[in-house]
C-alpha atoms as a PDB file:
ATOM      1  CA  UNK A   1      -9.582  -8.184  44.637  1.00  0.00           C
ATOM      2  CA  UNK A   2     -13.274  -8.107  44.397  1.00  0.00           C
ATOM      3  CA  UNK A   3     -14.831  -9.663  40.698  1.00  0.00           C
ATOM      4  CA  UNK A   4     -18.344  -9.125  38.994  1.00  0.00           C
ATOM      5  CA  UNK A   5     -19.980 -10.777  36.771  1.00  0.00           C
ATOM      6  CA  UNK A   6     -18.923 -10.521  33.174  1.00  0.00           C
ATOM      7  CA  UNK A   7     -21.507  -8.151  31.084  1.00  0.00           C
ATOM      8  CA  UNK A   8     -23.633 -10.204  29.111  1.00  0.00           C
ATOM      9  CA  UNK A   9     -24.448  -8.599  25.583  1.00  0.00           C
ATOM     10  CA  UNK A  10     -26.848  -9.697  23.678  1.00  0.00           C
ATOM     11  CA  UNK A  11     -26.676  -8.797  19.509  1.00  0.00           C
ATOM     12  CA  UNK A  12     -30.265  -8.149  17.799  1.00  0.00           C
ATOM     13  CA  UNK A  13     -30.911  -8.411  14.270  1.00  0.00           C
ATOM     14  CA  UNK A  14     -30.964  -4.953  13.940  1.00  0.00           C
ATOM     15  CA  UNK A  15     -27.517  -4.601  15.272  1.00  0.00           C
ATOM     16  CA  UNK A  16     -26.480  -7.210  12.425  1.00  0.00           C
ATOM     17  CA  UNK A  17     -28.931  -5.320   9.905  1.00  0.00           C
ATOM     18  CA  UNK A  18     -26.885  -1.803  10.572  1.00  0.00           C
ATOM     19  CA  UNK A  19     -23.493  -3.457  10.759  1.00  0.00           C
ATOM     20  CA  UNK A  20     -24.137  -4.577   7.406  1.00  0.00           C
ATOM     21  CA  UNK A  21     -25.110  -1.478   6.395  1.00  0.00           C
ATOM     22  CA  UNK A  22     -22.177   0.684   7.532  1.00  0.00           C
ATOM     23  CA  UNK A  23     -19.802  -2.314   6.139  1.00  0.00           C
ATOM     24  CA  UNK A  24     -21.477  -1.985   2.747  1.00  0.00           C
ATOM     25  CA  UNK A  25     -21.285   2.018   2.773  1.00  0.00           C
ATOM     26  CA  UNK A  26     -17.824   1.858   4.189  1.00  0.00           C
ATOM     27  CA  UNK A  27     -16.799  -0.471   1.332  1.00  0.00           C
ATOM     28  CA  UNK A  28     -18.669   1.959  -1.137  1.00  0.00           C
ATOM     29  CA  UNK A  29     -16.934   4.929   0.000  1.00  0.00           C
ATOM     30  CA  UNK A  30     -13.078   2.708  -0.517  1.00  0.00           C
ATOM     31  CA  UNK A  31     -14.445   1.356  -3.958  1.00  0.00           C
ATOM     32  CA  UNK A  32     -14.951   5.093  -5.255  1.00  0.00           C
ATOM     33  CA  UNK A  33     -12.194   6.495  -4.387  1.00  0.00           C
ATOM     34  CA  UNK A  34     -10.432   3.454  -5.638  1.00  0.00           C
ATOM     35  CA  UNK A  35     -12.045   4.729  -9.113  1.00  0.00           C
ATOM     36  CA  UNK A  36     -11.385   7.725  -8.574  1.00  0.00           C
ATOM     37  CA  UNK A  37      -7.502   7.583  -8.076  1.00  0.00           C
ATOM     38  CA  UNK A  38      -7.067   5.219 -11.246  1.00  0.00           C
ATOM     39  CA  UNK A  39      -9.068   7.772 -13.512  1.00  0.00           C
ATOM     40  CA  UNK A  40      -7.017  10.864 -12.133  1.00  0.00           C
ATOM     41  CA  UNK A  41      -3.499   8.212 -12.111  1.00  0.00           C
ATOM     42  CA  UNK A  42      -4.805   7.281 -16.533  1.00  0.00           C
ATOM     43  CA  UNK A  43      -5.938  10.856 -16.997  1.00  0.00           C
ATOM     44  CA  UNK A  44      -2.380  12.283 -15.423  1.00  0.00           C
ATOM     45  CA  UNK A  45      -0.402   9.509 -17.910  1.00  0.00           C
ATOM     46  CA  UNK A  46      -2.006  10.788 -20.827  1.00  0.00           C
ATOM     47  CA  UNK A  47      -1.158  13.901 -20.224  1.00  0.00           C
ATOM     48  CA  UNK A  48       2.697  13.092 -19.197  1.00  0.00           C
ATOM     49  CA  UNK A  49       2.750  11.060 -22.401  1.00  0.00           C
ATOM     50  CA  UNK A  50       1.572  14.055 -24.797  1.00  0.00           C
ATOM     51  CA  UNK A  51       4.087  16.309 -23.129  1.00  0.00           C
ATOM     52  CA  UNK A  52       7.088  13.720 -23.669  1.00  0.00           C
ATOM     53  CA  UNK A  53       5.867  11.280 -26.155  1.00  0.00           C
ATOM     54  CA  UNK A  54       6.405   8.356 -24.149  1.00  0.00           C
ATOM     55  CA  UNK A  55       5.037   6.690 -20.808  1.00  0.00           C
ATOM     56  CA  UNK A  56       6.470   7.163 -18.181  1.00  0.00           C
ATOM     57  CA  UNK A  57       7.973   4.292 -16.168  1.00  0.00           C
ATOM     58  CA  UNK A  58       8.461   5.056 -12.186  1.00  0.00           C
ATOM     59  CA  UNK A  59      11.054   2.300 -12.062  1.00  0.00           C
ATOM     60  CA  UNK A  60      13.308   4.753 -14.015  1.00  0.00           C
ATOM     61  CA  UNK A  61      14.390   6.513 -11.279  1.00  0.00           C
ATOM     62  CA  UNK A  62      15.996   3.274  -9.293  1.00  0.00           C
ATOM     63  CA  UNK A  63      18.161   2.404 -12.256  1.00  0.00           C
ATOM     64  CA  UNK A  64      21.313   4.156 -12.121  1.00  0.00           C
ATOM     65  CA  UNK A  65      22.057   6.086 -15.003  1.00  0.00           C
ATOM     66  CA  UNK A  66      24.358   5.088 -17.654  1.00  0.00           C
ATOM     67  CA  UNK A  67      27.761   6.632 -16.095  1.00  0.00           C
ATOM     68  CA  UNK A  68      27.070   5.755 -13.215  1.00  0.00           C
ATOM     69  CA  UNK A  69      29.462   2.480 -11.580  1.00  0.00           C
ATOM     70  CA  UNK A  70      26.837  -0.085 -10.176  1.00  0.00           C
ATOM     71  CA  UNK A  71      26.605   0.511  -6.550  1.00  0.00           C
ATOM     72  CA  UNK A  72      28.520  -2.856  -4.712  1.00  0.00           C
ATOM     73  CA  UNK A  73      26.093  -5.075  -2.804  1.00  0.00           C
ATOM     74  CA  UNK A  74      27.770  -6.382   0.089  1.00  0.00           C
ATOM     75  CA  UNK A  75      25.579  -9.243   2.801  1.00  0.00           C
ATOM     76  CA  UNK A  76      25.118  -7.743   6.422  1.00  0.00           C
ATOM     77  CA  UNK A  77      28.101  -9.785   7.553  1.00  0.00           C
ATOM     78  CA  UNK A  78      30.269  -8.421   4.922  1.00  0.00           C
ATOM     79  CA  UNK A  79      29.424  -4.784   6.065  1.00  0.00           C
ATOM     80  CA  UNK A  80      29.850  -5.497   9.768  1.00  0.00           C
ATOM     81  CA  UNK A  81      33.300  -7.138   9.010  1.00  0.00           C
ATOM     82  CA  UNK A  82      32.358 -10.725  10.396  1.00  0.00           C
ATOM     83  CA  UNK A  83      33.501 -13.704   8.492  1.00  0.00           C
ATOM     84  CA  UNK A  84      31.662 -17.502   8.975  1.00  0.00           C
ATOM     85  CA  UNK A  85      34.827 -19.568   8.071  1.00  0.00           C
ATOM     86  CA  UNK A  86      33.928 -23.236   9.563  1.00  0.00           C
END
Protein backbone atom coordinates (compact mmCIF):
# COMPACT_ATOMS: atom_id res chain seq x y z
CA UNK A 1 0.00 0.00 0.00
CA UNK A 2 1.25 3.33 -1.00
CA UNK A 3 1.24 6.25 2.17
CA UNK A 4 1.34 10.18 2.00
CA UNK A 5 2.17 12.45 4.13
CA UNK A 6 -0.22 13.28 6.92
CA UNK A 7 -2.09 16.83 6.19
CA UNK A 8 -0.64 19.35 8.24
CA UNK A 9 -3.32 21.95 9.57
CA UNK A 10 -2.47 24.80 10.89
CA UNK A 11 -5.30 26.75 13.43
CA UNK A 12 -5.25 30.77 13.18
CA UNK A 13 -6.54 32.98 15.71
CA UNK A 14 -9.38 33.64 13.81
CA UNK A 15 -10.33 30.05 13.68
CA UNK A 16 -10.11 30.16 17.67
CA UNK A 17 -11.87 33.74 17.59
CA UNK A 18 -15.07 32.11 15.57
CA UNK A 19 -15.01 28.85 17.49
CA UNK A 20 -15.54 30.86 20.42
CA UNK A 21 -18.08 32.60 18.96
CA UNK A 22 -20.33 29.79 17.70
CA UNK A 23 -19.61 27.99 21.28
CA UNK A 24 -20.89 31.11 23.03
CA UNK A 25 -24.07 31.45 20.62
CA UNK A 26 -24.59 27.75 20.74
CA UNK A 27 -24.58 27.91 24.57
CA UNK A 28 -26.97 31.03 24.30
CA UNK A 29 -29.39 29.37 22.18
CA UNK A 30 -29.41 25.98 25.10
CA UNK A 31 -29.53 28.63 28.01
CA UNK A 32 -32.88 30.17 26.51
CA UNK A 33 -34.61 27.55 25.86
CA UNK A 34 -33.55 26.21 29.18
CA UNK A 35 -35.63 29.44 30.43
CA UNK A 36 -37.95 29.00 28.40
CA UNK A 37 -39.10 25.37 29.31
CA UNK A 38 -38.99 26.19 33.20
CA UNK A 39 -41.32 29.34 32.67
CA UNK A 40 -43.85 27.31 30.40
CA UNK A 41 -43.13 23.89 33.09
CA UNK A 42 -44.08 27.01 36.48
CA UNK A 43 -46.66 28.69 34.27
CA UNK A 44 -48.37 25.03 33.34
CA UNK A 45 -48.21 24.13 37.46
CA UNK A 46 -50.02 27.08 38.31
CA UNK A 47 -52.47 26.47 36.22
CA UNK A 48 -52.83 22.52 37.15
CA UNK A 49 -52.85 23.73 40.74
CA UNK A 50 -55.91 26.29 40.28
CA UNK A 51 -57.82 23.61 38.46
CA UNK A 52 -57.23 20.92 41.36
CA UNK A 53 -56.09 22.84 44.29
CA UNK A 54 -53.03 21.04 44.79
CA UNK A 55 -49.55 20.41 42.96
CA UNK A 56 -49.18 17.98 41.20
CA UNK A 57 -46.53 15.34 41.96
CA UNK A 58 -45.35 13.12 38.74
CA UNK A 59 -44.15 10.44 41.14
CA UNK A 60 -47.90 9.73 41.74
CA UNK A 61 -48.34 7.72 39.00
CA UNK A 62 -45.46 4.95 40.04
CA UNK A 63 -47.08 4.37 43.39
CA UNK A 64 -49.60 1.79 43.18
CA UNK A 65 -52.82 2.77 44.32
CA UNK A 66 -54.24 1.90 47.57
CA UNK A 67 -55.99 -1.60 46.53
CA UNK A 68 -53.62 -2.48 44.76
CA UNK A 69 -51.19 -5.77 46.31
CA UNK A 70 -47.48 -4.49 46.06
CA UNK A 71 -46.07 -5.94 42.98
CA UNK A 72 -43.28 -8.92 44.30
CA UNK A 73 -39.67 -8.01 43.53
CA UNK A 74 -37.88 -11.02 42.74
CA UNK A 75 -33.46 -10.78 41.85
CA UNK A 76 -32.66 -11.91 38.16
CA UNK A 77 -31.67 -15.31 39.50
CA UNK A 78 -34.87 -15.76 41.24
CA UNK A 79 -36.81 -15.09 37.92
CA UNK A 80 -34.60 -17.32 35.79
CA UNK A 81 -35.03 -20.17 38.41
CA UNK A 82 -31.19 -20.49 39.31
CA UNK A 83 -30.25 -20.96 42.88
CA UNK A 84 -26.35 -20.09 44.29
CA UNK A 85 -26.41 -22.68 47.19
CA UNK A 86 -22.47 -23.09 48.08
Amino acid sequence: MLRRKPTAITITPEDLISFEEERLRQQTIIDQAKQAAAANNQSAESESSAFTGKNYDPNDELKPLPGDKAKIVRTRDERIGVSRRT
